[in-house]
C-alpha atoms as a PDB file:
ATOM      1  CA  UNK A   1      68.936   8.987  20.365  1.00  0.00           C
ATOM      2  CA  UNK A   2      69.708  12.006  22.471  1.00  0.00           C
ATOM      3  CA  UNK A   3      73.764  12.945  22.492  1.00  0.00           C
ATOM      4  CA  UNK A   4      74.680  12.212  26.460  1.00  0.00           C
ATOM      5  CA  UNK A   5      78.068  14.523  26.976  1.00  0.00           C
ATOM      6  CA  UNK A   6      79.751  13.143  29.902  1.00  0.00           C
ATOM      7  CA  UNK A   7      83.268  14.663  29.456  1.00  0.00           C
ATOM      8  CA  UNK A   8      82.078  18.368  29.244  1.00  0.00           C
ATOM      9  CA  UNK A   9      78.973  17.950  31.646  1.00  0.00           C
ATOM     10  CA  UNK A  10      81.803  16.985  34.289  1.00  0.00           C
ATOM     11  CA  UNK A  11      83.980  19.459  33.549  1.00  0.00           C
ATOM     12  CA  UNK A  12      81.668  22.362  33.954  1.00  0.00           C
ATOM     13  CA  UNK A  13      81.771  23.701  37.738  1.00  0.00           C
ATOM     14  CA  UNK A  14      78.916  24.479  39.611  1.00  0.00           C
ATOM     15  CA  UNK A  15      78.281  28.475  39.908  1.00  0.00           C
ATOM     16  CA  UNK A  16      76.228  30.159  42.195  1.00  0.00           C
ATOM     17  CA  UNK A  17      75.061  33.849  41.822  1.00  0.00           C
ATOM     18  CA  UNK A  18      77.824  36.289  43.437  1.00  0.00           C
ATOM     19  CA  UNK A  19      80.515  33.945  43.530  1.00  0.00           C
ATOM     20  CA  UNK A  20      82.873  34.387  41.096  1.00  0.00           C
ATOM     21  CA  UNK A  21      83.535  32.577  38.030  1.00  0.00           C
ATOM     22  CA  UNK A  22      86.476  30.349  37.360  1.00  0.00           C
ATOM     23  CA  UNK A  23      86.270  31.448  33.438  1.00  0.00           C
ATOM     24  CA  UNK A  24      85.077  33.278  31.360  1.00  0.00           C
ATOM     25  CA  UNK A  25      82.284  33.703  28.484  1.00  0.00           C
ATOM     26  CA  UNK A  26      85.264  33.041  26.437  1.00  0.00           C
ATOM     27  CA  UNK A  27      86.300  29.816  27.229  1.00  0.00           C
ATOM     28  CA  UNK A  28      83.150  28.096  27.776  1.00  0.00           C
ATOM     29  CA  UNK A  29      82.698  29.148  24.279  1.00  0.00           C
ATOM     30  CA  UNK A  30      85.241  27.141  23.729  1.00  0.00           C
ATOM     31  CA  UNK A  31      84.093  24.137  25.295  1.00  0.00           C
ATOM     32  CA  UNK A  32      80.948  24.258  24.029  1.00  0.00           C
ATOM     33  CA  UNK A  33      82.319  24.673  19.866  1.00  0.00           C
ATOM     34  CA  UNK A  34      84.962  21.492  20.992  1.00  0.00           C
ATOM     35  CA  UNK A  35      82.706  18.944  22.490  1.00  0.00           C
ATOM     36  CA  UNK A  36      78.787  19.764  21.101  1.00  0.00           C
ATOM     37  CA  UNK A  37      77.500  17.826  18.091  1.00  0.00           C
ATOM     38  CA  UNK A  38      76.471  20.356  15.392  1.00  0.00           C
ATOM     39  CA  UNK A  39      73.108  19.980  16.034  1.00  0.00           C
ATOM     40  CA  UNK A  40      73.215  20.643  19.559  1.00  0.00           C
ATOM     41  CA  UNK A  41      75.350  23.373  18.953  1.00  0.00           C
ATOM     42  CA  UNK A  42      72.412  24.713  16.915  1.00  0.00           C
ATOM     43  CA  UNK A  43      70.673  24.961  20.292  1.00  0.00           C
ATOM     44  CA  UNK A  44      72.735  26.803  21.935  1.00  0.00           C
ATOM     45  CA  UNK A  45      72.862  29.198  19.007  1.00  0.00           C
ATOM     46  CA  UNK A  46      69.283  30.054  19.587  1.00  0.00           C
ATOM     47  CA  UNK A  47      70.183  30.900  23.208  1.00  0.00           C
ATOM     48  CA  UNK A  48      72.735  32.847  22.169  1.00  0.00           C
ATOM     49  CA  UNK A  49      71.290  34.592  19.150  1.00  0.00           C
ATOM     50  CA  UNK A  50      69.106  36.701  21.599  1.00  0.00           C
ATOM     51  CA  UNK A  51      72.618  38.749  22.021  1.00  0.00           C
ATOM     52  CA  UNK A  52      73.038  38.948  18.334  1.00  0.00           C
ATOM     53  CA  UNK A  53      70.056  40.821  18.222  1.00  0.00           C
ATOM     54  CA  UNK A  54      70.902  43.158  21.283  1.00  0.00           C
ATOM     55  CA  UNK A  55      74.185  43.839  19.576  1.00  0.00           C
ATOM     56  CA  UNK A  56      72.682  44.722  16.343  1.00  0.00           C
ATOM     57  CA  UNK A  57      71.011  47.216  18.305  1.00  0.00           C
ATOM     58  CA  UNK A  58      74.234  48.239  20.209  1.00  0.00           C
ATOM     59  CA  UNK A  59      75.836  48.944  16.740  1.00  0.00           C
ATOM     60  CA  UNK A  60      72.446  51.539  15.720  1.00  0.00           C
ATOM     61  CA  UNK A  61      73.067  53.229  18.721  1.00  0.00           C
ATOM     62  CA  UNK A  62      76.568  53.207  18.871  1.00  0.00           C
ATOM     63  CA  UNK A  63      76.733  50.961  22.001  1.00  0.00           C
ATOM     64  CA  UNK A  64      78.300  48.314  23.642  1.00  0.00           C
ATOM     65  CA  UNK A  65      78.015  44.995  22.508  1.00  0.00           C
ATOM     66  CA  UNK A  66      78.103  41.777  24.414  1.00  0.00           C
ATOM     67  CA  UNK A  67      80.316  39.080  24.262  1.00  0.00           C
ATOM     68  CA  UNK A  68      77.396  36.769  24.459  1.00  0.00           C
ATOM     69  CA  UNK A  69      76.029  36.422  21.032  1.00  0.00           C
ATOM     70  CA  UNK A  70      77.203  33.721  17.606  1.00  0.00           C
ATOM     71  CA  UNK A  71      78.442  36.785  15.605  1.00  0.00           C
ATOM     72  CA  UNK A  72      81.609  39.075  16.429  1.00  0.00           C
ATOM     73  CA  UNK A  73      81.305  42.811  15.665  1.00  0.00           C
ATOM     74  CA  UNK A  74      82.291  42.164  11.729  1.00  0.00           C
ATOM     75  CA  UNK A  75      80.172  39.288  11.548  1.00  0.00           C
ATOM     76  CA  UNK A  76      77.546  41.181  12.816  1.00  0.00           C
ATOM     77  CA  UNK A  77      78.150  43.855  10.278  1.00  0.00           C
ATOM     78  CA  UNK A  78      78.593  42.049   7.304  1.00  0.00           C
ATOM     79  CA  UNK A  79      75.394  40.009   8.365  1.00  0.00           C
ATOM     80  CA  UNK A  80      73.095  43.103   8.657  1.00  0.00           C
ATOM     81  CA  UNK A  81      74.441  44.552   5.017  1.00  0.00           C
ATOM     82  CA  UNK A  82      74.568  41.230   3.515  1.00  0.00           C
ATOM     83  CA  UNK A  83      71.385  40.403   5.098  1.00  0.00           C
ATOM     84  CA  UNK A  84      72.991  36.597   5.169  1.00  0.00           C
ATOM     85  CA  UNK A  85      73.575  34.240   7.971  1.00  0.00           C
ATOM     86  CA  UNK A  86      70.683  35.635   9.788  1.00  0.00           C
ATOM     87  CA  UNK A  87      67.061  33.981  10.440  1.00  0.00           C
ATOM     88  CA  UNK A  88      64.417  34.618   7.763  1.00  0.00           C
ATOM     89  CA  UNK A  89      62.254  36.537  10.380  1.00  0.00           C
ATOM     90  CA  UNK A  90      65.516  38.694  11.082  1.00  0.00           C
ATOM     91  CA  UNK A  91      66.142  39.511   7.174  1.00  0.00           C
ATOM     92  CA  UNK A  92      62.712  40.454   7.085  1.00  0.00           C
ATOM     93  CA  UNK A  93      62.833  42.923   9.573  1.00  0.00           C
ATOM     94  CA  UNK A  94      65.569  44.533   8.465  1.00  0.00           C
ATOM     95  CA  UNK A  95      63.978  44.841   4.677  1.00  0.00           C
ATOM     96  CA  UNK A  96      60.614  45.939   6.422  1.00  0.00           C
ATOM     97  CA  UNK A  97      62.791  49.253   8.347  1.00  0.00           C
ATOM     98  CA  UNK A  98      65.611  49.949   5.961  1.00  0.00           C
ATOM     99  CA  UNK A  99      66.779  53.178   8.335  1.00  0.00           C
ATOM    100  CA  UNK A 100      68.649  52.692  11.501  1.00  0.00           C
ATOM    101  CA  UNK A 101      66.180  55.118  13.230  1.00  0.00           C
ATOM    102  CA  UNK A 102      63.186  53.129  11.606  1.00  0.00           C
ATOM    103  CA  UNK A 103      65.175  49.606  12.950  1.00  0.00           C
ATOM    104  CA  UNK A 104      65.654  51.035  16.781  1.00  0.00           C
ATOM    105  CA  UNK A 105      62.050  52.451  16.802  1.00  0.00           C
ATOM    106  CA  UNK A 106      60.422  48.784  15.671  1.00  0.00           C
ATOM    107  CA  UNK A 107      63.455  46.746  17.697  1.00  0.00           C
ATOM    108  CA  UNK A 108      60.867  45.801  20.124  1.00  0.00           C
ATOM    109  CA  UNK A 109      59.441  44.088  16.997  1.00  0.00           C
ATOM    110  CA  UNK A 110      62.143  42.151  16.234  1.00  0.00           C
ATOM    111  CA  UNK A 111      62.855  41.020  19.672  1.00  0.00           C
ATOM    112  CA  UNK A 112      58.603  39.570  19.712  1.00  0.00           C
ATOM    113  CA  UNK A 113      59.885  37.909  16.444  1.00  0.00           C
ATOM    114  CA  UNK A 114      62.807  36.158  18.118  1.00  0.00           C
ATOM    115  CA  UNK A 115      60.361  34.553  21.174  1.00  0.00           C
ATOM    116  CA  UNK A 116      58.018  33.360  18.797  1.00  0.00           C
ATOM    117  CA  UNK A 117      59.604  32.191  15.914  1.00  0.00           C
ATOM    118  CA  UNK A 118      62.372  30.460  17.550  1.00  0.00           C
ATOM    119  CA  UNK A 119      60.072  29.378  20.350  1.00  0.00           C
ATOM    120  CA  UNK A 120      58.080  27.329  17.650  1.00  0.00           C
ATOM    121  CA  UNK A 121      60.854  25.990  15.878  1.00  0.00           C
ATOM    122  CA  UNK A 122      62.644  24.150  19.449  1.00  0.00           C
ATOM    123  CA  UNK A 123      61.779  21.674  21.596  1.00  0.00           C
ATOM    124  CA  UNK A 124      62.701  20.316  25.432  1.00  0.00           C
ATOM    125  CA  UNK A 125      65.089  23.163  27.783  1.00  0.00           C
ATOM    126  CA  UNK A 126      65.134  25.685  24.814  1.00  0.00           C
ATOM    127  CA  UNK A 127      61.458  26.048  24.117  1.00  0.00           C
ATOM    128  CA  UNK A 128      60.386  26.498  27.569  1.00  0.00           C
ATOM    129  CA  UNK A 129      63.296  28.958  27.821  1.00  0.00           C
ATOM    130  CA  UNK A 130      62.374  31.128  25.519  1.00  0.00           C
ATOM    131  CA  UNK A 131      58.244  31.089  26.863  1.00  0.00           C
ATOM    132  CA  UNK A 132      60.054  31.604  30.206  1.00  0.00           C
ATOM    133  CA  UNK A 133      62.086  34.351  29.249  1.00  0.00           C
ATOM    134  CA  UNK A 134      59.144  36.058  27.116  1.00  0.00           C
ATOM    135  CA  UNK A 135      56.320  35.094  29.581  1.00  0.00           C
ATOM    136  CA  UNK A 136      58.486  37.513  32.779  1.00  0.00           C
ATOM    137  CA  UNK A 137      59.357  40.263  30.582  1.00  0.00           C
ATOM    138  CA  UNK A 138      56.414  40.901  29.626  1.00  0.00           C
ATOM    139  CA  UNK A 139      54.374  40.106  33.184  1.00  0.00           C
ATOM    140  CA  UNK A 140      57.282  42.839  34.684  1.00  0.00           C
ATOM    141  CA  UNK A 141      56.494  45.067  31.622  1.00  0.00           C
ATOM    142  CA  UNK A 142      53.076  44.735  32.527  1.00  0.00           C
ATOM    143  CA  UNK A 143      53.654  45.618  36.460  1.00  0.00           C
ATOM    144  CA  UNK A 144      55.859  48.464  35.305  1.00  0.00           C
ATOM    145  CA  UNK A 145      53.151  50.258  33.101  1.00  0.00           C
ATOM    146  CA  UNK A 146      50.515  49.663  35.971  1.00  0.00           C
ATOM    147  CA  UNK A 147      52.666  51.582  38.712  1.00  0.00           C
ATOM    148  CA  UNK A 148      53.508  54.335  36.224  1.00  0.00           C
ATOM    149  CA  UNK A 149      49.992  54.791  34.858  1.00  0.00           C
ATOM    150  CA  UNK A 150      50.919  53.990  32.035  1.00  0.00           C
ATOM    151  CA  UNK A 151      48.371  52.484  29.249  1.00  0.00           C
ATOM    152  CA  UNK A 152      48.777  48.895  29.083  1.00  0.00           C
ATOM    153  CA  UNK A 153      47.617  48.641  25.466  1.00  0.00           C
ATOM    154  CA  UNK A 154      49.551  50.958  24.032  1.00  0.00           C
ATOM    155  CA  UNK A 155      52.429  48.918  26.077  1.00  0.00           C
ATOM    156  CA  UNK A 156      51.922  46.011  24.499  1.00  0.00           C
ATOM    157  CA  UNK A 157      50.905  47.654  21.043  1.00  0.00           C
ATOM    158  CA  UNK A 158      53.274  45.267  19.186  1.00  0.00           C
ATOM    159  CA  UNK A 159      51.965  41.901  20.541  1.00  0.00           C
ATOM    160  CA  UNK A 160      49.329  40.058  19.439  1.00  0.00           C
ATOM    161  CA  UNK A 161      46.390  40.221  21.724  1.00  0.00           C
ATOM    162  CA  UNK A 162      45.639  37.263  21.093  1.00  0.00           C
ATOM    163  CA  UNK A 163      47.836  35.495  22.398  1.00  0.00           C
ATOM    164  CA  UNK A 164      46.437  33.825  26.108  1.00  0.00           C
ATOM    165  CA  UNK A 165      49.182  35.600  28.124  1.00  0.00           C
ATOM    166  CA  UNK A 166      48.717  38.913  26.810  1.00  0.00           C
ATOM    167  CA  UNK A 167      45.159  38.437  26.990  1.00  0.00           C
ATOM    168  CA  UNK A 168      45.145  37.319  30.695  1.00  0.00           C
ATOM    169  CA  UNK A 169      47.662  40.449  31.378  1.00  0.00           C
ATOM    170  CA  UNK A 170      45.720  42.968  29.504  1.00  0.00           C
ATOM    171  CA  UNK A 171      42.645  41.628  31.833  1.00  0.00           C
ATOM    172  CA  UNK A 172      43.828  43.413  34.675  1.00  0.00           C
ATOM    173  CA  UNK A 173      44.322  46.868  32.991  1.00  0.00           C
ATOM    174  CA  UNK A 174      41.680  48.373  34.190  1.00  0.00           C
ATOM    175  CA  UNK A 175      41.515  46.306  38.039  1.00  0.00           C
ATOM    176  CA  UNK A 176      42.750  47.436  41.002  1.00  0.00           C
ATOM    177  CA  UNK A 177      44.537  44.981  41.687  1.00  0.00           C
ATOM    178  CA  UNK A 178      46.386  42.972  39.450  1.00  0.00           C
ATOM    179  CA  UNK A 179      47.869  39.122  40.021  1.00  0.00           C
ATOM    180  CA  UNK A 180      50.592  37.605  37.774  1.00  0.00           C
ATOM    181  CA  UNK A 181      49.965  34.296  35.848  1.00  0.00           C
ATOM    182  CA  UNK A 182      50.460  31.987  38.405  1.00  0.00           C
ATOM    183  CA  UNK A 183      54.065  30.492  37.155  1.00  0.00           C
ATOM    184  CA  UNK A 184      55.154  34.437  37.123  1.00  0.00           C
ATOM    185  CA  UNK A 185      52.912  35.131  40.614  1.00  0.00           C
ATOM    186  CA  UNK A 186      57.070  35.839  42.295  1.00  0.00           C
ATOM    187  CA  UNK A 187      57.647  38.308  40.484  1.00  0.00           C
ATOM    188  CA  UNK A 188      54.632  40.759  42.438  1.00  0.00           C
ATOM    189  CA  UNK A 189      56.190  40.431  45.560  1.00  0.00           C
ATOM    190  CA  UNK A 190      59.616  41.148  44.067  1.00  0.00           C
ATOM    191  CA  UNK A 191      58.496  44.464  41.915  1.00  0.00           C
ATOM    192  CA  UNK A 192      57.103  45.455  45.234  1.00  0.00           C
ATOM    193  CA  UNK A 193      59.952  45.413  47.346  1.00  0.00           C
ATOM    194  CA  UNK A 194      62.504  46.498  45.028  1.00  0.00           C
ATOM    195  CA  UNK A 195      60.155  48.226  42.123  1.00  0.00           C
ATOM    196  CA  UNK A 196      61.885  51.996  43.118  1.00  0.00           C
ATOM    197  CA  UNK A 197      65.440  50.426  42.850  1.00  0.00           C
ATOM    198  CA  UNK A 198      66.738  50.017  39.183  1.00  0.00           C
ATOM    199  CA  UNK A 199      69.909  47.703  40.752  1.00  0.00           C
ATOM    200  CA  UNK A 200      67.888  46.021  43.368  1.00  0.00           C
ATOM    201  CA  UNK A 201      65.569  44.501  40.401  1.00  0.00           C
ATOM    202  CA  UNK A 202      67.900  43.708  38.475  1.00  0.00           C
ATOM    203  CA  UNK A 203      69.695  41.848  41.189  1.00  0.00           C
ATOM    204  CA  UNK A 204      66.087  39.864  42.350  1.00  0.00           C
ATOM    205  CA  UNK A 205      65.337  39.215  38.503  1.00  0.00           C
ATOM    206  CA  UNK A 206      68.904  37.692  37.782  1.00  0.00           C
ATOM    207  CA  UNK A 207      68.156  35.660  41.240  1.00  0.00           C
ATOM    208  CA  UNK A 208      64.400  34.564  39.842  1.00  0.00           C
ATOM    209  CA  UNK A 209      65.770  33.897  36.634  1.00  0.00           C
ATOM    210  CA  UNK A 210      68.466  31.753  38.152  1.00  0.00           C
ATOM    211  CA  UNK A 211      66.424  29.573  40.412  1.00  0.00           C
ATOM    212  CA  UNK A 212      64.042  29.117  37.704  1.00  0.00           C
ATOM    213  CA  UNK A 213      66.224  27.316  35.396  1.00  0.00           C
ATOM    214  CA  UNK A 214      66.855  24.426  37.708  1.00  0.00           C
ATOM    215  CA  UNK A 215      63.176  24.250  37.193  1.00  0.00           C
ATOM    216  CA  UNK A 216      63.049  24.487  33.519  1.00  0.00           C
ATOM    217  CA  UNK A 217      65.759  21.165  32.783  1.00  0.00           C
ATOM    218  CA  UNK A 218      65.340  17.515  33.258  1.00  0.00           C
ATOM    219  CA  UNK A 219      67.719  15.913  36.079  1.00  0.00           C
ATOM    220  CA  UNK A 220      69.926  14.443  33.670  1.00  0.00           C
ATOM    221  CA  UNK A 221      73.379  15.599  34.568  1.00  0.00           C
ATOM    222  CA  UNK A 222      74.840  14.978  30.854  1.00  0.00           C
ATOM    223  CA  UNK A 223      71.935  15.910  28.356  1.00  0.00           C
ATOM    224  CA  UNK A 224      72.158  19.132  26.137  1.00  0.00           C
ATOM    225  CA  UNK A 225      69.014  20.340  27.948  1.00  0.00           C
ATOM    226  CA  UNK A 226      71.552  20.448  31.045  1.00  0.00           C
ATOM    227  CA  UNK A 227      74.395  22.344  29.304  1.00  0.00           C
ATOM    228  CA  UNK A 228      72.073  24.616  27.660  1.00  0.00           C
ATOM    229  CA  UNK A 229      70.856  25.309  31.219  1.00  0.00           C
ATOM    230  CA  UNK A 230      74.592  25.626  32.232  1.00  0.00           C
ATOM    231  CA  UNK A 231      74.665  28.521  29.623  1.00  0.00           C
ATOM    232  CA  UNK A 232      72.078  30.343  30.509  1.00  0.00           C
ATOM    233  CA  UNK A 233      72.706  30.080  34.333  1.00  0.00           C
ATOM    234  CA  UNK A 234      76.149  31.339  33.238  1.00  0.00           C
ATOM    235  CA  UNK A 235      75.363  34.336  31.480  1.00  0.00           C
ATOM    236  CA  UNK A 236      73.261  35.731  34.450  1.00  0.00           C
ATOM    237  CA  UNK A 237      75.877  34.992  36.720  1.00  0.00           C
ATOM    238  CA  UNK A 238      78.680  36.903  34.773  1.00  0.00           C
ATOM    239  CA  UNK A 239      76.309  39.409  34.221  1.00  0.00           C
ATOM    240  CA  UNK A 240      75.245  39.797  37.578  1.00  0.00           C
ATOM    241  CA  UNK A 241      79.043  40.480  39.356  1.00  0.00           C
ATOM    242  CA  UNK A 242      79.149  43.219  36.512  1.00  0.00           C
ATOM    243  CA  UNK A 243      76.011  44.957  37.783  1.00  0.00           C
ATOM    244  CA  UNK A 244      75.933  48.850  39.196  1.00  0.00           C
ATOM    245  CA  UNK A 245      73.169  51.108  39.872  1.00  0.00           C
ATOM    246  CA  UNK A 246      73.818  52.545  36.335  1.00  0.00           C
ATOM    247  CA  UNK A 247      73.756  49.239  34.422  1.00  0.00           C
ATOM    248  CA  UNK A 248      70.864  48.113  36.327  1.00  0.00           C
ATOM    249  CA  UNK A 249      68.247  51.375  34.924  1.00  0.00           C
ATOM    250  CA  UNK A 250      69.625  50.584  31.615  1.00  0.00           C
ATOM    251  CA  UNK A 251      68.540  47.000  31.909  1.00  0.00           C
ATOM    252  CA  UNK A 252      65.132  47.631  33.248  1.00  0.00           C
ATOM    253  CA  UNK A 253      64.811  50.559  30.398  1.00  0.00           C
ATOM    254  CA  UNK A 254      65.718  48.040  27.676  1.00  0.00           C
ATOM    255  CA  UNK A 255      63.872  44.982  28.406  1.00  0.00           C
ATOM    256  CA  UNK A 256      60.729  47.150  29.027  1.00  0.00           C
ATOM    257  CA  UNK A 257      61.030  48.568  25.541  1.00  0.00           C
ATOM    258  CA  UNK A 258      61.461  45.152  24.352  1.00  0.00           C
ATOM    259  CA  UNK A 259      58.271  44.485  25.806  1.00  0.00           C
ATOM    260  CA  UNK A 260      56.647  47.044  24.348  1.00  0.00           C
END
């Protein structure tokens, strides 16, 4: 029987995008450790252990990590030289590219790994989260090569082409014109408007992302598919009052690369 968490469902406001937040990251952290049972907490840990991996990337690079991720910054060390505490697929990407430059060339590799590994190992909100999240990256990705003339293949060199959505992307490489999947078919009007604005994306792609959730979860108010939701939702929205024109190329830089 499926945990129902009335307490911390109606304790959790409702947030819209641009308003501000009446916490932070931090404390709904907090809520979530107090009140989750551990294997719902496990749930949210696959949410959250996209950031892990963008961190682990931040420390190769020397960058900024988020606050969004399971593991602090000494965690996060100690997991990468211990090679512990970290998926299987993870440990074995890290023993496959021993050097950091070897690790941020192939990151795109490990990021794949995350979408479908943990993809196929959840179920309900989180599964079709993760498809979600992998299924607009890589239709934008796709988009993004097309107006750059840019090879498409050679974009996508570390998925498997195989798989039906890269097949019914790489379809259109050599078309004129190219149409989305039809669950990603907003995104083509969106590229097109705000394509030549780095911040304008990421703005409309934090506002897709956010509507899209409500779409993703059932309607019940005080399931862990609805504070998983909550989370995500969240995270864009903190992310989104943080935004500037300089954040906003880096974003559409990285998740391309990811993508890629």
């Amino acid at each position: 029987m499926k945990s129902k968490y009335y307490y911390l469902a109606a304790s959790l406001p409702l947030i819209e995008l641009g308003s501000p937040l009446p916490f932070h990251f931090k404390m709904l952290r907090h809520f979530l450790r107090e009140n989750l049972k551990l294997a719902d907490m496990e749930k949210v840990g696959t949410i959250r252990r996209y950031y892990d991996l963008k961190n682990m990337r931040a420390l190769w690079t020397n960058g900024i990590l988020l606050p969004y991720g399971n593991l602090n910054a000494s965690e996060l060390e100690e997991a990468v030289t211990s090679k512990s505490l970290l998926p299987e697929y993870v440990t074995d990407f890290l023993m496959r590219y021993p050097e950091t430059s070897e690790r941020i060339e192939a990151f795109p590799v490990l990021i794949k790994e995350y979408y479908e590994k943990e993809s196929e190992l959840s179920a309900g909100f989180v599964k079709e989260y993760l498809l979600f999240e992998r299924g607009w990256r890589l239709t934008l990705a796709a988009f993004r090569a097309r107006s750059q003339g840019r090879d498409l293949l050679k974009e996508f060199q570390y998925e498997n082409t195989q798989d039906p959505l890269v097949m019914q992307l790489l379809l259109f490489k050599e078309s004129k014109s190219f149409e989305p999947p039809t669950e990603f078919a907003g995104l083509k009007p969106l590229y097109e408007m705000h394509g030549n604005s780095p911040l304008e994306l990421h703005q409309a792609l934090c506002e897709f992302r956010f509507r899209t959730i409500e779409d993703l979860v059932e309607l019940d108010t005080f399931s862990i598919d609805r504070i998983c939701a909550f989370l995500v939702q969240f995270i864009i929205a903190e992310r989104y009052l943080d935004l500037d024109r300089h954040k906003g190329i880096k974003f559409i830089d990285s998740f391309t690369k990811e993508a890629s």
